[in-house]
N, C-alpha and C. Protein backbone atom coordinates (compact mmCIF):
# COMPACT_ATOMS: atom_id res chain seq x y z
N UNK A 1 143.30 168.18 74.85
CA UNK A 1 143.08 166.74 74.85
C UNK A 1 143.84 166.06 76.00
N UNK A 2 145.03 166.46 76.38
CA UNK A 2 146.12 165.84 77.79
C UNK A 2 145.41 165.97 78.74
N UNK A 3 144.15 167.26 78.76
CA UNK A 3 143.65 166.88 80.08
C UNK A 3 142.55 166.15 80.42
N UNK A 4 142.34 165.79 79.28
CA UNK A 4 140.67 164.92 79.39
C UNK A 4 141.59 163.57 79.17
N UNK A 5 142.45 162.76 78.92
CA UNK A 5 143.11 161.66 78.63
C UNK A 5 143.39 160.93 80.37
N UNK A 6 143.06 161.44 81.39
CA UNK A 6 143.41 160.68 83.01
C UNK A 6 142.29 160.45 82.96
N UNK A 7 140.68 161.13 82.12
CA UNK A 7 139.67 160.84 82.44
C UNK A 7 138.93 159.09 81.82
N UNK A 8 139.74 159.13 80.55
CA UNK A 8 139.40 157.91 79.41
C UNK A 8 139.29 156.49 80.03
N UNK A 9 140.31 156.00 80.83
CA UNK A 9 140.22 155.03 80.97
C UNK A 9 139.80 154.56 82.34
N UNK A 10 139.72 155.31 83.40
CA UNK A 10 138.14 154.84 84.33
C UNK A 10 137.22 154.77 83.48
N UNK A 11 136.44 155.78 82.76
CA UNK A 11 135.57 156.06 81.77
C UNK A 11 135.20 154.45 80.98
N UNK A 12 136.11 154.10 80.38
CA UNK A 12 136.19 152.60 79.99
C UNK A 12 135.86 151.93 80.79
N UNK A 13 136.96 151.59 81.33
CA UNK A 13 136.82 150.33 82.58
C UNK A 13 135.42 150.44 83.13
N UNK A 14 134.79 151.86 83.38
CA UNK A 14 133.42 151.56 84.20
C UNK A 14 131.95 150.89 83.34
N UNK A 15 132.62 151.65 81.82
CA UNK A 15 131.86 151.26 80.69
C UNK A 15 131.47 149.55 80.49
N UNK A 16 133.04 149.15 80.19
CA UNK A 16 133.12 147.11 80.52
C UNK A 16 132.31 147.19 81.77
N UNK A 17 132.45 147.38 82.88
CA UNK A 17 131.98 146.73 84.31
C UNK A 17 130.63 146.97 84.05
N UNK A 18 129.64 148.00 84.14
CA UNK A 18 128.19 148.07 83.67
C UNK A 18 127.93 147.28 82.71
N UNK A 19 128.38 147.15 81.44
CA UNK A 19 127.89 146.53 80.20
C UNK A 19 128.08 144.17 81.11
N UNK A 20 128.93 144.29 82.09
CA UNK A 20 129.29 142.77 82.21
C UNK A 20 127.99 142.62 83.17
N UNK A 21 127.72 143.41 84.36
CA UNK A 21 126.72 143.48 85.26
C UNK A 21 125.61 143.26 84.72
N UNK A 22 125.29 143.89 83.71
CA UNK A 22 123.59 143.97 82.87
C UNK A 22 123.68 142.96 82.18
N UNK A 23 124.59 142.35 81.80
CA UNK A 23 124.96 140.58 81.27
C UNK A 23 124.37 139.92 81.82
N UNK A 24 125.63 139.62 82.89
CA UNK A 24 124.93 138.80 84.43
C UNK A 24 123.63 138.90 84.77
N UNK A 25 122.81 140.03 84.81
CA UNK A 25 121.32 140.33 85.20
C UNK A 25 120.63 139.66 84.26
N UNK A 26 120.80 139.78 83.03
CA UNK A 26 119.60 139.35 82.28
C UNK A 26 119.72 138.19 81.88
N UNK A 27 120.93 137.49 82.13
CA UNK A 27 121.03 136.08 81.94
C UNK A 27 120.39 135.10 82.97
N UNK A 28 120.74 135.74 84.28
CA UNK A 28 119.95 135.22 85.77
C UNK A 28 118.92 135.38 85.94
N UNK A 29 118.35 136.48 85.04
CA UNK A 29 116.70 136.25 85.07
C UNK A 29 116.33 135.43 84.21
N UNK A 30 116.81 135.39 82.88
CA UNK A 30 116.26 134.04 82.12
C UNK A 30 116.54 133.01 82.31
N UNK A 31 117.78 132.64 82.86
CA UNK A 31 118.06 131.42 83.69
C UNK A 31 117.23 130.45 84.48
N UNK A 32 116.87 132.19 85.70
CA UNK A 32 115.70 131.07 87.00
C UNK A 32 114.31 131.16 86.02
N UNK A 33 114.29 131.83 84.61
CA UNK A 33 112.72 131.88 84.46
C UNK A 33 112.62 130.07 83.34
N UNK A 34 113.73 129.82 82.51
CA UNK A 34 114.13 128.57 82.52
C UNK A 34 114.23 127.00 83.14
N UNK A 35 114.87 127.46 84.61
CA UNK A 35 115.44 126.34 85.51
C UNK A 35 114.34 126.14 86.47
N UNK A 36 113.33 126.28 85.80
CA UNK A 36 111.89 125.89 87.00
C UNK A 36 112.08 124.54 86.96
N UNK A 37 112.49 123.78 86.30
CA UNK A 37 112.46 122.09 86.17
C UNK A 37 113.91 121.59 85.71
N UNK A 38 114.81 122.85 86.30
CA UNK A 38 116.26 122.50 85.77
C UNK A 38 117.05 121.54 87.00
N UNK A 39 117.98 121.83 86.61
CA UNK A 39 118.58 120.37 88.18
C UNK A 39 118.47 121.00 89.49
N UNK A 40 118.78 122.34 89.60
CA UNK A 40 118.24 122.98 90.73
C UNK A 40 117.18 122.87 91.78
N UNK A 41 115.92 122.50 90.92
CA UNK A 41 115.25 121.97 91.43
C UNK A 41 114.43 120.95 91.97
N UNK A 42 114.26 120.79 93.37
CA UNK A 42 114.71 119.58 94.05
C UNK A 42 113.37 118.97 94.33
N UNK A 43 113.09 118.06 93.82
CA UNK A 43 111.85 116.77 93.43
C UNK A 43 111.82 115.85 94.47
N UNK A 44 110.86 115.74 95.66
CA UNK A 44 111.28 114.58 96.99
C UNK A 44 110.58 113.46 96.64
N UNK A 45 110.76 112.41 96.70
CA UNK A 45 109.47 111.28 96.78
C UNK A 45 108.69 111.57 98.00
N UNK A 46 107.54 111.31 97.72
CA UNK A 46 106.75 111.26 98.99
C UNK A 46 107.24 109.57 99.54
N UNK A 47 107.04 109.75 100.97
CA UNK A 47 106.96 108.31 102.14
C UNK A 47 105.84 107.36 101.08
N UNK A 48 105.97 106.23 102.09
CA UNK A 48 104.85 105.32 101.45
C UNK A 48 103.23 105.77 101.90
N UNK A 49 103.39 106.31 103.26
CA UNK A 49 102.53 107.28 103.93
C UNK A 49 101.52 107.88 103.23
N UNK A 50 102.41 108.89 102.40
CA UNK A 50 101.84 110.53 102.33
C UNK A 50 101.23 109.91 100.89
N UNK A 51 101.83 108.82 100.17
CA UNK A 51 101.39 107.85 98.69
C UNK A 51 99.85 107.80 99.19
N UNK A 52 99.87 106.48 99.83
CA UNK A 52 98.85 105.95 100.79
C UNK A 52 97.98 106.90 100.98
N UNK A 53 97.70 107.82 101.60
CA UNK A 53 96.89 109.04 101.56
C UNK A 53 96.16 109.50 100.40
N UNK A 54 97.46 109.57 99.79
CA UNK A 54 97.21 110.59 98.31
C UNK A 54 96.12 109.79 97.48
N UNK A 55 96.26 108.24 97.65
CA UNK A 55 95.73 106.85 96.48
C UNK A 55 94.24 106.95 97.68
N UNK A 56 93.99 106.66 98.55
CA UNK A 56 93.21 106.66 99.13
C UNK A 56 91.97 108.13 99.45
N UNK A 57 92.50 109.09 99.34
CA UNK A 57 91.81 110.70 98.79
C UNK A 57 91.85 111.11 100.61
N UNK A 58 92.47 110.26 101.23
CA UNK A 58 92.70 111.43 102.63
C UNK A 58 92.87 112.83 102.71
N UNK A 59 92.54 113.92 102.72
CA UNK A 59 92.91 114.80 102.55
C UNK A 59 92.44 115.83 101.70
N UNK A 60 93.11 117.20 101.11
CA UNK A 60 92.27 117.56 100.36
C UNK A 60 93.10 117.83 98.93
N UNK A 61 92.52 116.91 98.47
CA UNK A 61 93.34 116.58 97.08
C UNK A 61 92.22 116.80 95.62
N UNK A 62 93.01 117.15 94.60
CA UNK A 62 92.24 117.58 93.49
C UNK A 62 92.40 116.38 92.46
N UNK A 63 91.72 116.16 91.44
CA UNK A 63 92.45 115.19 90.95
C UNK A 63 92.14 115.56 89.18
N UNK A 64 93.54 115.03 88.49
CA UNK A 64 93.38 115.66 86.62
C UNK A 64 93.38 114.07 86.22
N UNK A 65 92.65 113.95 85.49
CA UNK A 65 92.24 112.83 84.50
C UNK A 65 93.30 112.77 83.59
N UNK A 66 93.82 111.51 82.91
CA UNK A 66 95.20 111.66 82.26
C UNK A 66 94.49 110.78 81.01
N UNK A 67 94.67 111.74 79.83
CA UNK A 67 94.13 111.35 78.70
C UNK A 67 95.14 110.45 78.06
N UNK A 68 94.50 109.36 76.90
CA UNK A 68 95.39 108.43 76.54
C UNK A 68 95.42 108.79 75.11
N UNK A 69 97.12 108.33 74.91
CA UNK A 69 97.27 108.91 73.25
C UNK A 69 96.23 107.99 72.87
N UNK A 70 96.18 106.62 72.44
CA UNK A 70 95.09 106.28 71.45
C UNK A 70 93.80 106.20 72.49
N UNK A 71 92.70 106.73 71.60
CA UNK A 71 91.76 106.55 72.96
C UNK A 71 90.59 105.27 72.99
N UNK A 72 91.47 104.23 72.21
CA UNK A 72 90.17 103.13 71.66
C UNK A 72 91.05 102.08 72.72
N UNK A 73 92.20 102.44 73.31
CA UNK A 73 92.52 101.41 74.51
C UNK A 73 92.15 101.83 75.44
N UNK A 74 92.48 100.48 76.71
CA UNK A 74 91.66 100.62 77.92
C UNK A 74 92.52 101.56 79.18
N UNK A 75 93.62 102.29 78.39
CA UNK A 75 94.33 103.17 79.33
C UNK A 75 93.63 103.85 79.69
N UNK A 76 94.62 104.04 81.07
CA UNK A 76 93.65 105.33 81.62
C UNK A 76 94.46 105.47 82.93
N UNK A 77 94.27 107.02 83.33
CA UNK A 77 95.65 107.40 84.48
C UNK A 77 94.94 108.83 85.38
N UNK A 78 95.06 108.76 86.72
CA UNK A 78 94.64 110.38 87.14
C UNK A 78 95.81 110.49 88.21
N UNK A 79 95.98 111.57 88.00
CA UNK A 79 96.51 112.32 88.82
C UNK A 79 96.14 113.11 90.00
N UNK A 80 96.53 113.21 91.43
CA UNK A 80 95.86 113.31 92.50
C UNK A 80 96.88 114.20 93.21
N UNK A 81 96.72 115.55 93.30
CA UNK A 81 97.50 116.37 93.88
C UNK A 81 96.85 117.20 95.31
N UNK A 82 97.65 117.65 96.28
CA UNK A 82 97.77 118.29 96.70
C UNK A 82 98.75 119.85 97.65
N UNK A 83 98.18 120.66 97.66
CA UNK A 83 99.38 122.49 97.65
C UNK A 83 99.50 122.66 98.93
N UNK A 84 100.23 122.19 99.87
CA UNK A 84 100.31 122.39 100.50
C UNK A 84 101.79 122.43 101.27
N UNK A 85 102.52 123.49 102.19
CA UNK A 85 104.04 124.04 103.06
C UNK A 85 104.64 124.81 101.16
N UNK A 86 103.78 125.15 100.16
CA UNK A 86 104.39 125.52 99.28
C UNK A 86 104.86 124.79 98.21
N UNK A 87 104.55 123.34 98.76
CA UNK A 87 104.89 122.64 97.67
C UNK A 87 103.33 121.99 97.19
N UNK A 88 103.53 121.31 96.05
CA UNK A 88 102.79 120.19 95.23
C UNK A 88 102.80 118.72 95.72
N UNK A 89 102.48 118.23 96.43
CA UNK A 89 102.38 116.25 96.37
C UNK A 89 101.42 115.79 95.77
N UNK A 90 102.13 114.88 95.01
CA UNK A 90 101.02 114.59 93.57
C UNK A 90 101.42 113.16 93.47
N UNK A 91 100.24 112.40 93.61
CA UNK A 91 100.63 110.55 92.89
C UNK A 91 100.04 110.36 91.50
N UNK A 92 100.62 109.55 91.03
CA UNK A 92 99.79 109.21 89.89
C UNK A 92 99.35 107.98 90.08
N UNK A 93 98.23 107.39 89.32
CA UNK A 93 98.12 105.90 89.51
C UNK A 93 97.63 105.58 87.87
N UNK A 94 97.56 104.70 86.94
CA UNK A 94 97.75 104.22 85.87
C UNK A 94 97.18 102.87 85.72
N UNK A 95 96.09 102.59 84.92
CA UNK A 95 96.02 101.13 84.60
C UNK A 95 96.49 101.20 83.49
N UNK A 96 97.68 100.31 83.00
CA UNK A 96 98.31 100.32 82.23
C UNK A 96 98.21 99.07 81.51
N UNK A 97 98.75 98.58 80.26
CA UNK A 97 99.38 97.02 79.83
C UNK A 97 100.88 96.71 80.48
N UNK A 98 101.17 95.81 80.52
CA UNK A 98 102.47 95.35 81.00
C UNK A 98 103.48 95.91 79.77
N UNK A 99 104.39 96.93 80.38
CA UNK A 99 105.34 97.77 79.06
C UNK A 99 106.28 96.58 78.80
N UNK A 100 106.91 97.30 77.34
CA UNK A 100 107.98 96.84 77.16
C UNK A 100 108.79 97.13 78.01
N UNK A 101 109.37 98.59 78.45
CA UNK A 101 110.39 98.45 79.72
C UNK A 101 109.91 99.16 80.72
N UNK A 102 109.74 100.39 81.01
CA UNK A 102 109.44 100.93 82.09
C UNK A 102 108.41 102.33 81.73
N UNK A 103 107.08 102.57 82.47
CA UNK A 103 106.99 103.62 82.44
C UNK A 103 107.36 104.98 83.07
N UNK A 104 107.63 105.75 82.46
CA UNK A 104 108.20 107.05 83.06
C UNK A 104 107.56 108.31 83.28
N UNK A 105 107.49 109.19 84.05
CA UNK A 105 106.67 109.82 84.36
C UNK A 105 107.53 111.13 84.41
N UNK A 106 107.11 111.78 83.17
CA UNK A 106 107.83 113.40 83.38
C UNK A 106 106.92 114.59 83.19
N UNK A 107 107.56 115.71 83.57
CA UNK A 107 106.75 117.20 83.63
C UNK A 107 107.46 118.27 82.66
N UNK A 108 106.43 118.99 82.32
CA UNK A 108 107.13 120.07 80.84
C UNK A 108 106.28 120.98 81.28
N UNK A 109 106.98 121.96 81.63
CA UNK A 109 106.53 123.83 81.82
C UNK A 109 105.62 123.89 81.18
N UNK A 110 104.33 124.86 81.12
CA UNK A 110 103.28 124.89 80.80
C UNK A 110 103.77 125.38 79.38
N UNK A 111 104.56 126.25 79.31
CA UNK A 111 105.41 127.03 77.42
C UNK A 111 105.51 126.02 76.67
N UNK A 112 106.10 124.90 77.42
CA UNK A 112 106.86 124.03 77.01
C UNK A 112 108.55 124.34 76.44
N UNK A 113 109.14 124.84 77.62
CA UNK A 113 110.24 125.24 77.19
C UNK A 113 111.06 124.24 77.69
N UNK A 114 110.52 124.08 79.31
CA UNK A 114 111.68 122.82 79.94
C UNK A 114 110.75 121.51 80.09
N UNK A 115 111.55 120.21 80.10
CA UNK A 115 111.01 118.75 80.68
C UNK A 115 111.83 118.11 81.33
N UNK A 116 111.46 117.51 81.71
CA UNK A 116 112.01 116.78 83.39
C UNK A 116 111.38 115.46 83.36
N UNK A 117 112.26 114.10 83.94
CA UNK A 117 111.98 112.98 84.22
C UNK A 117 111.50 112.84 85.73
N UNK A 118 110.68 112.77 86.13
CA UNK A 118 110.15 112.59 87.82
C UNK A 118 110.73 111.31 88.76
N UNK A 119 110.29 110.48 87.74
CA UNK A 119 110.10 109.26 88.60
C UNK A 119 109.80 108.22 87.35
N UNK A 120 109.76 106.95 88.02
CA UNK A 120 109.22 106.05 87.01
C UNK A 120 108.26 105.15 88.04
N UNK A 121 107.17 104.55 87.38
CA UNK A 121 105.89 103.90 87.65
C UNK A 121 106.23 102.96 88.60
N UNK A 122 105.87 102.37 89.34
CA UNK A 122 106.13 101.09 89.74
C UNK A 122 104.66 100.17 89.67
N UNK A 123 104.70 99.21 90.01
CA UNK A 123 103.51 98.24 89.75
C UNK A 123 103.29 97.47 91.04
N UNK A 124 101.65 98.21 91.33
CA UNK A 124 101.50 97.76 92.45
C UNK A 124 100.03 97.23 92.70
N UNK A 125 98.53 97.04 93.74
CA UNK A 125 97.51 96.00 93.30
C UNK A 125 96.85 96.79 92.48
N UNK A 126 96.33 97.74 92.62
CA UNK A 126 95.74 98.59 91.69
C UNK A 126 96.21 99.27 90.31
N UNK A 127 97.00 98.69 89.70
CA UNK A 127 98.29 99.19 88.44
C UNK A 127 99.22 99.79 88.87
N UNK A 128 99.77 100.95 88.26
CA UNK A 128 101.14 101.38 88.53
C UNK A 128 101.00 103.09 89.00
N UNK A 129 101.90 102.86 90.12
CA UNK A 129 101.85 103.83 90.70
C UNK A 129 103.39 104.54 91.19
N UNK A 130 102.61 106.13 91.44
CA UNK A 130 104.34 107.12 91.92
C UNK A 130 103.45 108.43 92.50
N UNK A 131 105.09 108.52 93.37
CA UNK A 131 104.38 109.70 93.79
C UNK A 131 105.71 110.69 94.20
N UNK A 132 105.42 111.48 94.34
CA UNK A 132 106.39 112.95 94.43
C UNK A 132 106.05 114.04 95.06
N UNK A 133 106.94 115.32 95.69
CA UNK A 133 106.48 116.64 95.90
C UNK A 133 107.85 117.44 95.27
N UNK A 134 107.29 118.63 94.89
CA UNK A 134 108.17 119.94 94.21
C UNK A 134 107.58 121.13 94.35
N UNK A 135 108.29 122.25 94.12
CA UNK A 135 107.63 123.43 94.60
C UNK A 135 106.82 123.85 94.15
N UNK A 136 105.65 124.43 94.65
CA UNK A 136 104.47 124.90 93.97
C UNK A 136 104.31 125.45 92.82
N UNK A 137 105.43 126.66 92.90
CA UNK A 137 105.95 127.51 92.08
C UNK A 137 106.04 127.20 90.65
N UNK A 138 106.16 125.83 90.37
CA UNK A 138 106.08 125.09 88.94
C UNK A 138 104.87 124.93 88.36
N UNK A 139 104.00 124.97 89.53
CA UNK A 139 102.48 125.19 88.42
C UNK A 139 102.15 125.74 87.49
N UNK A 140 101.26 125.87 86.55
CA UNK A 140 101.14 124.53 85.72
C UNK A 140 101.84 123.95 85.18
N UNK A 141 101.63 122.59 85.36
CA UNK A 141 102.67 122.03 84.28
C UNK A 141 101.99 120.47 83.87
N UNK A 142 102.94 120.09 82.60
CA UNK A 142 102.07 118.77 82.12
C UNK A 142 102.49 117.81 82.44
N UNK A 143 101.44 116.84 82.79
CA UNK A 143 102.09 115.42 83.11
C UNK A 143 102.46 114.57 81.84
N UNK A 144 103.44 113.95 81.63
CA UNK A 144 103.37 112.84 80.82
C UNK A 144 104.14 112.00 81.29
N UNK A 145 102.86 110.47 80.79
CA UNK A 145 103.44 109.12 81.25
C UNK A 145 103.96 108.34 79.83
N UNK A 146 105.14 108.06 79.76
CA UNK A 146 106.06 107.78 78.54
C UNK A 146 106.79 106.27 78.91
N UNK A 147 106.54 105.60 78.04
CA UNK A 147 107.66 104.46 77.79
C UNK A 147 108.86 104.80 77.50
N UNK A 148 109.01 105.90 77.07
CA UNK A 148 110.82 106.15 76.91
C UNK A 148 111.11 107.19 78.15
N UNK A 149 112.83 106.59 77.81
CA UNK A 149 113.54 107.38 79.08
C UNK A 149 114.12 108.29 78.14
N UNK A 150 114.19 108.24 76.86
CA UNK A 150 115.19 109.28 76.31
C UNK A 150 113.85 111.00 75.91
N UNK A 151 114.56 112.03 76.44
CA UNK A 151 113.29 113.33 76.73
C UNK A 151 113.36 113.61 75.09
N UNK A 152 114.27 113.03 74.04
CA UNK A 152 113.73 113.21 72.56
C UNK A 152 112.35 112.71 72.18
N UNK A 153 112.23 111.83 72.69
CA UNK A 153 110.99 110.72 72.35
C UNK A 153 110.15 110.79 73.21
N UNK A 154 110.01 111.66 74.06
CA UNK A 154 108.82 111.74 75.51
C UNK A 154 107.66 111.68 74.32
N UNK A 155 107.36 112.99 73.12
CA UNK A 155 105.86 113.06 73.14
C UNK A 155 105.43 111.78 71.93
N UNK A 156 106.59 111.32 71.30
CA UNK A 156 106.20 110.46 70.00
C UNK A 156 105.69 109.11 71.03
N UNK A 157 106.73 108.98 72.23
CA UNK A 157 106.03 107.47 72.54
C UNK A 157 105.19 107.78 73.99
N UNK A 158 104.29 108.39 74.17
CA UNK A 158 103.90 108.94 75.19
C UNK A 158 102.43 108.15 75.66
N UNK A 159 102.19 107.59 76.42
CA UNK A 159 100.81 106.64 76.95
C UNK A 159 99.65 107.52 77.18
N UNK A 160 100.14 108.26 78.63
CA UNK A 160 99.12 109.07 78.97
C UNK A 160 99.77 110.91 79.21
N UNK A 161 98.75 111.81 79.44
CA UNK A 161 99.36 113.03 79.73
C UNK A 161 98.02 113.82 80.19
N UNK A 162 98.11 115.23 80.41
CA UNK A 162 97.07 116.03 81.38
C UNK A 162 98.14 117.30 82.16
N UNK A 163 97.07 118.13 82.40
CA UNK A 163 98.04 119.08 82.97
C UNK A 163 97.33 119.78 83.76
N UNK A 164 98.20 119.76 85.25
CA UNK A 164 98.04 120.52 86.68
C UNK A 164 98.03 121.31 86.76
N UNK A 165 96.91 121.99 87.10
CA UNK A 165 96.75 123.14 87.43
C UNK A 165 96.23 123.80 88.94
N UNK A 166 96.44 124.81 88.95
CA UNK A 166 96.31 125.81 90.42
C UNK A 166 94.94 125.88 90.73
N UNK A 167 94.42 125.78 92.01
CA UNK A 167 93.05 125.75 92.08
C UNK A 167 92.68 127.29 91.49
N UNK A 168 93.13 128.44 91.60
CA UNK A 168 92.55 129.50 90.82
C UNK A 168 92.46 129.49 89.60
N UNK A 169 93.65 128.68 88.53
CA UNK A 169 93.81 128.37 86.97
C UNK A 169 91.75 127.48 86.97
N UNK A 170 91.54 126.56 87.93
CA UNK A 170 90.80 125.80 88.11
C UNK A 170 88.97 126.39 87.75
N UNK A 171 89.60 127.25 88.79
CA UNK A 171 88.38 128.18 89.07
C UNK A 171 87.94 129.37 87.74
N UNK A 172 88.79 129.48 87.40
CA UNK A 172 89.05 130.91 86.41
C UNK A 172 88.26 129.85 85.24
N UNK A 173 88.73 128.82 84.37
CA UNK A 173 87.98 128.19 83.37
C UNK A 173 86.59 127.92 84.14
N UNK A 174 86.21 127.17 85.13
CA UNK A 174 84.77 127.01 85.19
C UNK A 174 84.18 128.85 84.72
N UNK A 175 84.48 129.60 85.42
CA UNK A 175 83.49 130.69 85.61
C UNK A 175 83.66 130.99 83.88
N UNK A 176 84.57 130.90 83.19
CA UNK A 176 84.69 131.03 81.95
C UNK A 176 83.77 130.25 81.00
N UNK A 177 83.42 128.84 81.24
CA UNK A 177 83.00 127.56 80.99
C UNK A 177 80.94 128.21 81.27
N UNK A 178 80.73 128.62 82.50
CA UNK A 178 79.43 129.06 83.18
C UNK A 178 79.46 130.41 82.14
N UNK A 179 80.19 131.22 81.69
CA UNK A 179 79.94 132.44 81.46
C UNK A 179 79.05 132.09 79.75
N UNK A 180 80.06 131.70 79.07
CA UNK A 180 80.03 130.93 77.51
C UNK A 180 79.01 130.10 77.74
């Protein structure tokens, strides 16, 4: 046994160091598979420009219809994106009622594991409008336009919502849609 006893405690120590490494690994993969909409990632406003464009259909932009929780009002909201340097630029525009305070405009992973506040509406001639770019890489994901700022209450007080998708996600339901 004295001579196997110099062997024990490298033996250990290497045991802890592997078992902490494979920690670290599988936490950093669920982490970045998590932090797609975590603070990490970095949300630009678009210029008034690249808005302008986006509201006007310059370009080559797709656009998702934003369904309204009750559907016997005159809401109504689309969303106008385009994929392009890797990222997403996407406006929304909204005919809305005049809110109680502000509308807010957030995104929830397609799982729905993470949500995120974007931006909030502003009011401009054509109703209320915003606009943004983020990395592509977040596709799909759902829009929702919410009177609350608190992310407990996004879906109870929620106006409008819809969800972005990849022109192949796009493509894949029609041929599905044509097949059925």
């Amino acid at each position: 046994m004295k001579k196997y006893t110099p062997y024990i405690f490298p033996l250990v120590v290497l045991g802890i160091i592997f078992m902490l490494v494979f920690r670290w690994y599988t936490l950093r993969a669920e982490r970045s598979e998590y932090a797609l909409l975590g603070e990490g990632v970095e949300i630009e406003n678009l210029s008034q420009d690249e808005m302008v464009k986006s509201v006007t259909g310059v370009g080559d932009y797709e656009s998702v219809d934003l369904m309204a929780a009750d559907p016997d009002t005159a809401d109504k909201g689309v969303v106008r994106y385009e994929l392009r340097d890797e990222k997403v630029r996407f406006s929304v525009m909204a005919n809305l009622p005049e809110p109680t305070s502000e509308y807010h405009v957030w995104l929830r992973s397609e799982d729905g594991t993470a949500i995120r506040e974007v931006f909030t509406l502003v009011e401009g001639k054509g109703g209320y409008l915003g606009s943004a770019a983020l990395p592509s890489e977040l596709l799909p994901f759902e829009m929702i336009v919410s009177e609350s700022s608190d992310v407990e209450m996004v879906d109870e007080n929620y106006v409008l919502r819809g969800m972005v998708e990849t022109k192949e996600d796009l493509n894949v339901e029609v041929l599905e849609e044509e097949l059925n």
